[in-house]
Protein backbone atom coordinates (compact mmCIF):
# COMPACT_ATOMS: atom_id res chain seq x y z
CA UNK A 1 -182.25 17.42 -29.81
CA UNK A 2 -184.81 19.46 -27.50
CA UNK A 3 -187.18 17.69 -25.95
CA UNK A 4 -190.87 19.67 -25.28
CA UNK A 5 -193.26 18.07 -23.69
CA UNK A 6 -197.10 18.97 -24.15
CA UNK A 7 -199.30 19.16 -20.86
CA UNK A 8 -200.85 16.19 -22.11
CA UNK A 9 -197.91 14.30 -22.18
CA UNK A 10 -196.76 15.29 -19.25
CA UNK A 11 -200.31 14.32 -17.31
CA UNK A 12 -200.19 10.64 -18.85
CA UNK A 13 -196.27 10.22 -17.23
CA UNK A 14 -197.36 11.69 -13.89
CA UNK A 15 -200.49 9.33 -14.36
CA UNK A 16 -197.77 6.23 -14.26
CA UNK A 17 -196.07 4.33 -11.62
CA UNK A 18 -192.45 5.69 -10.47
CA UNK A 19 -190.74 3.22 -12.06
CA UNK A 20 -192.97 2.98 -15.63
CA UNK A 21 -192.17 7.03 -15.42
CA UNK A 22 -188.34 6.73 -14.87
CA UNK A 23 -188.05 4.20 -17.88
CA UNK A 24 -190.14 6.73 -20.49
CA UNK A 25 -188.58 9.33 -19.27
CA UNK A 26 -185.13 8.10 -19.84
CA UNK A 27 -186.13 6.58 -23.07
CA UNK A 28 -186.84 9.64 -24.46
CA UNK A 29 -184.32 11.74 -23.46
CA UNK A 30 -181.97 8.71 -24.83
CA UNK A 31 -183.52 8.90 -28.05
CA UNK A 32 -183.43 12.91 -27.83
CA UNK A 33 -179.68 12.88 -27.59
CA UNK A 34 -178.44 9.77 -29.58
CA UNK A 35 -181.47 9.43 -32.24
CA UNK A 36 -181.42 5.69 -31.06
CA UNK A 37 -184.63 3.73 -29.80
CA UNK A 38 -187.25 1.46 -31.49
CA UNK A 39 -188.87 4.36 -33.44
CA UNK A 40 -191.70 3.58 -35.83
CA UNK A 41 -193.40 6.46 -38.54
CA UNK A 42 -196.95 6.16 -37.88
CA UNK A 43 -199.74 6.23 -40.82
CA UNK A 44 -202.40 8.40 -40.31
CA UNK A 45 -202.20 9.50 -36.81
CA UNK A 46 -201.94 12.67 -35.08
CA UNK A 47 -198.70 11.85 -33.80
CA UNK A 48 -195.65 11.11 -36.38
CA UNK A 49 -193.67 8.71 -34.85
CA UNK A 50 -193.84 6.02 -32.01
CA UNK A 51 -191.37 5.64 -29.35
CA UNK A 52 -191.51 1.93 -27.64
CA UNK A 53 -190.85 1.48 -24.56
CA UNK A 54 -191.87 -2.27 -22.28
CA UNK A 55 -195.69 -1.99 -22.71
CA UNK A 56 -195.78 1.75 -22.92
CA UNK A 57 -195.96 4.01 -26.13
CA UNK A 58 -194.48 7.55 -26.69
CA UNK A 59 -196.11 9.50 -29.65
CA UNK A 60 -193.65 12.53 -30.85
CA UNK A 61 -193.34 15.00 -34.00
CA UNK A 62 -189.69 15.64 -34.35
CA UNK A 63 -188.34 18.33 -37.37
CA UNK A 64 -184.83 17.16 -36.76
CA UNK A 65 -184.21 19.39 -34.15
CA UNK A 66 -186.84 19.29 -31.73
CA UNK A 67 -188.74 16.11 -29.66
CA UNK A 68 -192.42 16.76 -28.81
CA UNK A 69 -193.66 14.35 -26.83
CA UNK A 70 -197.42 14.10 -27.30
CA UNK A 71 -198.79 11.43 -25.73
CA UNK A 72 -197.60 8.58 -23.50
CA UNK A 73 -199.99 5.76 -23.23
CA UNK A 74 -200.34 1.78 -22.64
CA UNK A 75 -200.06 -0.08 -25.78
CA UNK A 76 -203.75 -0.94 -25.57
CA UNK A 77 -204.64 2.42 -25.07
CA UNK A 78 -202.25 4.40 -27.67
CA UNK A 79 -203.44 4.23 -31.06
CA UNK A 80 -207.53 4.48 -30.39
């Protein structure tokens, strides 16, 4: 899959420590090219799905084809 990430998204990995950043970033292009992560539909919510990563949250849309990364936030912080 293609994996887009919004300028949002990309301000909250920047935002993160090396490390934190390395592990989402991986994560996601893991999940972008095997389909495999802890992945959770999301009720109600701008974003469609949740990505799970340590402490750290990754809201996408995918159509099956396509990864955009909305979001990338603390758990306390991701679903407000």
């Amino acid at each position: 899959m293609k994996i887009e990430w919004t300028r949002s998204a990309e301000k909250d990995l920047a935002a993160l420590d090396k490390a934190a950043a390395r592990r989402v970033r991986d994560a996601v292009v893991r999940f972008g090219d095997s389909g495999h992560g802890d992945v959770k539909a999301l009720a109600g919510a701008d974003a469609g799905f949740r990505l799970r990563v340590g402490s750290y949250r990754v809201l996408f849309d995918s159509d099956g084809e396509t990864v955009s990364v909305l979001a990338v936030a603390h758990r306390k912080e991701a679903y407000r």
